[in-house]
Each structure stands twice: as structure tokens, then as C-alpha cells.
C-alpha atoms as a PDB file:
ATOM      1  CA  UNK A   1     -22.610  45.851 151.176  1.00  0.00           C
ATOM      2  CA  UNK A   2     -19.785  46.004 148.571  1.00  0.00           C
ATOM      3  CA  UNK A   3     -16.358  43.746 148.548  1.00  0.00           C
ATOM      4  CA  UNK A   4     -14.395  46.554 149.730  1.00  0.00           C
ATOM      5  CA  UNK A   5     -16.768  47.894 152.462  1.00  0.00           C
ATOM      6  CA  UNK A   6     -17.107  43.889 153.436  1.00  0.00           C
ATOM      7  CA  UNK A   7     -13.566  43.548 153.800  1.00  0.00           C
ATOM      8  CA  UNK A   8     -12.752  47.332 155.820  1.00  0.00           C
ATOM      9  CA  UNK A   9     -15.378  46.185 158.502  1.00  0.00           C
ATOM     10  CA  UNK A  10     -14.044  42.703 158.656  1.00  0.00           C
ATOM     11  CA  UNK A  11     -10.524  43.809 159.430  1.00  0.00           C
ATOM     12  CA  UNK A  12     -11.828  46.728 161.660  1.00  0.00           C
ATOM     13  CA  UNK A  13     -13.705  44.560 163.738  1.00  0.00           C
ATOM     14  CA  UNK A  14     -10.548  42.252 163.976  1.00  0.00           C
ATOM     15  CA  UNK A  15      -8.489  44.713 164.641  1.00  0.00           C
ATOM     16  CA  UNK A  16      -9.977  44.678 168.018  1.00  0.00           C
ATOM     17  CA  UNK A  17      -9.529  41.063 169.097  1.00  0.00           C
ATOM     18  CA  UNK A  18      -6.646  41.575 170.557  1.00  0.00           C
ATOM     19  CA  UNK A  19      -7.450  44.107 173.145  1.00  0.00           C
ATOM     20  CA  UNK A  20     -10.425  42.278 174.370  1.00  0.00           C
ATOM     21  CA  UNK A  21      -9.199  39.367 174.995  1.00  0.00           C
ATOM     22  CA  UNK A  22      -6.436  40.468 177.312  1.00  0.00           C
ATOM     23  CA  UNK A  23      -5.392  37.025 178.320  1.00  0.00           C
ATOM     24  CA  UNK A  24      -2.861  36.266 175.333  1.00  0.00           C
ATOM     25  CA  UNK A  25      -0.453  33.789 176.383  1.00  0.00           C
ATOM     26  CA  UNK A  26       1.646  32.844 173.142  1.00  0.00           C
ATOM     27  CA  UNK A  27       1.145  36.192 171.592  1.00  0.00           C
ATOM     28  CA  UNK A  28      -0.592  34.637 169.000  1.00  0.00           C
ATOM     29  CA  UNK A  29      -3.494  37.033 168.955  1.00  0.00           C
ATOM     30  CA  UNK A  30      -1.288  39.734 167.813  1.00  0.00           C
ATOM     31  CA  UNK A  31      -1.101  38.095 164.073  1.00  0.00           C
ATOM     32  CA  UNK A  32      -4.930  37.640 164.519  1.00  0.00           C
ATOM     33  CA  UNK A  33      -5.880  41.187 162.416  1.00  0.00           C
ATOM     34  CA  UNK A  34      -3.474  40.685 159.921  1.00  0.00           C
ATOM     35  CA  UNK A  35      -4.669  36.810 158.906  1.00  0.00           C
ATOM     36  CA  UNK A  36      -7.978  37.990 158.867  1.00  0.00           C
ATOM     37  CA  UNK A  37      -7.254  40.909 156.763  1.00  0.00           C
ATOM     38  CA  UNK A  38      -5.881  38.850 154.306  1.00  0.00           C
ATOM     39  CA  UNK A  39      -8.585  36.247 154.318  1.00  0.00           C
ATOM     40  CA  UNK A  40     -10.544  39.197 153.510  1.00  0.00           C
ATOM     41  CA  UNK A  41      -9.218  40.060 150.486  1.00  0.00           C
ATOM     42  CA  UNK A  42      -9.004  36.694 149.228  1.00  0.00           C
ATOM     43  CA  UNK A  43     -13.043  36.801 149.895  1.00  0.00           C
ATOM     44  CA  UNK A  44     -13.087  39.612 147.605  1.00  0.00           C
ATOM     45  CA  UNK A  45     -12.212  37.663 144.540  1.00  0.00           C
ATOM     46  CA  UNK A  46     -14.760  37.907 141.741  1.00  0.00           C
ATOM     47  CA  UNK A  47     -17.415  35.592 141.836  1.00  0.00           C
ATOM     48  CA  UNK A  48     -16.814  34.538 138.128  1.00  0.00           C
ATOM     49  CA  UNK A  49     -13.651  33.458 139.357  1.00  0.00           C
ATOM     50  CA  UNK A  50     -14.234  31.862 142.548  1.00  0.00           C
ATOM     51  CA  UNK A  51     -17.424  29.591 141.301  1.00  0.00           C
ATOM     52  CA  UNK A  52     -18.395  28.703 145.134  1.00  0.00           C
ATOM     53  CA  UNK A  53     -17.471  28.801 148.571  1.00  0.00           C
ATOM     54  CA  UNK A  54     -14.974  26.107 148.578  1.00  0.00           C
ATOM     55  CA  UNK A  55     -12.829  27.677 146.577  1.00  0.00           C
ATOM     56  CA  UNK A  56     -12.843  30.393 148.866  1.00  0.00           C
ATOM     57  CA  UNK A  57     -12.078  28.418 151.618  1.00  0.00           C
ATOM     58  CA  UNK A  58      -9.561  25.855 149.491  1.00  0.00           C
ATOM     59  CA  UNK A  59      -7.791  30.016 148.655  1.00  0.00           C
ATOM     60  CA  UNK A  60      -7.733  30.846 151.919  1.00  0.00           C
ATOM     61  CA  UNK A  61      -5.988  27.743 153.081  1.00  0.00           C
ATOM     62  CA  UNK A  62      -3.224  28.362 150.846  1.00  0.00           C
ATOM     63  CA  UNK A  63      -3.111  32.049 151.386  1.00  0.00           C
ATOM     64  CA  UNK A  64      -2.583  31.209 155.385  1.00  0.00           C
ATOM     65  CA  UNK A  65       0.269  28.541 154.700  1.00  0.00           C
ATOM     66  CA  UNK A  66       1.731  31.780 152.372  1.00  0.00           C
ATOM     67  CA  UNK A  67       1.462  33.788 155.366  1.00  0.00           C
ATOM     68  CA  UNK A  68       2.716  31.430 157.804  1.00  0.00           C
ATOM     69  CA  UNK A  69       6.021  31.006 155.544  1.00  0.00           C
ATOM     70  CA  UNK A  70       6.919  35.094 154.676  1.00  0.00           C
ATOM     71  CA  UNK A  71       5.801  36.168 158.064  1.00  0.00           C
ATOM     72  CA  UNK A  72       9.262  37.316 158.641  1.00  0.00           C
ATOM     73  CA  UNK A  73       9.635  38.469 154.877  1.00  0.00           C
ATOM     74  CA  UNK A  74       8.837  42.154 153.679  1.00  0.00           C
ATOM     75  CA  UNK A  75       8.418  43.487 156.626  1.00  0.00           C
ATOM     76  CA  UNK A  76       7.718  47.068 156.791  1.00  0.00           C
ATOM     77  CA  UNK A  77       6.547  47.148 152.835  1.00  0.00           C
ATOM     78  CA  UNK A  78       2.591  47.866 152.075  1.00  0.00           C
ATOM     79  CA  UNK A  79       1.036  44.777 149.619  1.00  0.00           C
ATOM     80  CA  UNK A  80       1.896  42.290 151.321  1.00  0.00           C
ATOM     81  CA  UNK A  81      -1.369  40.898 152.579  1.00  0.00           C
ATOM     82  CA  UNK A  82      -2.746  41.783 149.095  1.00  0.00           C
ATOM     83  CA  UNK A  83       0.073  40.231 147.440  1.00  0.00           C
ATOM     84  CA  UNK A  84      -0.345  36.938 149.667  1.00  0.00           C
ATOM     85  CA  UNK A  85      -3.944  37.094 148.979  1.00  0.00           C
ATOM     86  CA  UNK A  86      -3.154  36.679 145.160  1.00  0.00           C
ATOM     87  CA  UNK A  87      -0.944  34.327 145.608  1.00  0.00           C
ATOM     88  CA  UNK A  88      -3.376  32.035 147.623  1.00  0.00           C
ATOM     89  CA  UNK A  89      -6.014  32.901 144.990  1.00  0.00           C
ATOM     90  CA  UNK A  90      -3.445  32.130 141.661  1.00  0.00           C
ATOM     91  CA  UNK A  91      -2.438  29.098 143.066  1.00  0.00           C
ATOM     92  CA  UNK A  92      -5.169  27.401 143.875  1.00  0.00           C
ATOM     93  CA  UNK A  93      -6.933  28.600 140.315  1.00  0.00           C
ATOM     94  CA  UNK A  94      -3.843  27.119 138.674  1.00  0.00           C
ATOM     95  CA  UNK A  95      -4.467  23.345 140.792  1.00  0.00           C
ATOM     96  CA  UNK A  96      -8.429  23.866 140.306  1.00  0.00           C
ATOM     97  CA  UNK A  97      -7.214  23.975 135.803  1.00  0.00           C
ATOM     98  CA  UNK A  98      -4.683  21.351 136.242  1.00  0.00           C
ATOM     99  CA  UNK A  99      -6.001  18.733 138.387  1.00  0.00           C
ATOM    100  CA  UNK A 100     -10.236  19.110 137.902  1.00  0.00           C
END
């Protein structure tokens, strides 16, 4: 299975999370889809840029605190999960060069 395809089932099957699991008391589950949908596309990164899977994870870290801080920002605009995504991805690149 291709990146892409990967990353369309992954945020089809979360996509569903919140309708069955009814019982969703802080109305967190409703921002469920849309972090996993990002985490997907930071998965999708190129494997000669993301050497292993703990730069995938240390990328995904950093593109969740992104998404925690401009979840009120851009809303109604398309890219911004993508946009996030590169973000977490850039950054953590850029600390990966400077610091290692």
C-alpha cells in the first residue's frame, strides 16, 4: 500500500471514532479525525528524510503541539493539516541538523 492510500484509510477509519464511541464527555473525540489525519501525513514523509521511526514519532509530537496552538487559527481554509504536518516535519529536521 502506497503513502497516500496509507494515509486516506487511516483518516477514513478515524473518521469514524467518533460515532462509535457515543459516550463523549469533553467533546474531545470530535478533534480525534483531524489529529490523526495530520499524523498521517506527517507519516508520509520520505523515508530518505525521516531515517527511522523516531523521527516520525519526535515529528508528530511537534506537529500535535502545532495543532494544539492554531486550533482556533484558519479555520474554514483547506492546508491546514498539511501545512501543520510540514511544520512538525521542518522543525524537527531543523533540531535533528542543529543539535545531533
Amino acid at each position: 500500500m502506497g503513502p497516500v492510500i496509507a494515509a486516506a484509510a487511516t483518516g477514513t477509519a478515524a473518521s469514524f471514532v467518533p460515532s462509535l464511541l457515543r459516550k463523549n464527555i469533553t467533546g474531545v473525540l470530535s478533534e480525534f479525525p483531524a489529529a490523526v489525519y495530520c499524523g498521517a501525513f506527517v507519516g508520509m514523509t520520505a523515508p530518505t528524510v525521516a531515517g527511522n521511526l523516531s523521527f516520525i514519532i519526535f515529528s508528530g509530537f511537534i506537529a500535535g503541539s502545532f495543532l494544539l496552538i492554531a486550533k482556533n487559527i484558519f479555520n474554514g481554509f483547506g492546508g491546514k493539516l498539511g501545512t501543520i504536518a510540514f511544520g512538525g516535519i521542518a522543525l524537527s529536521s531543523a533540531i535533528i541538523y542543529w543539535f545531533f
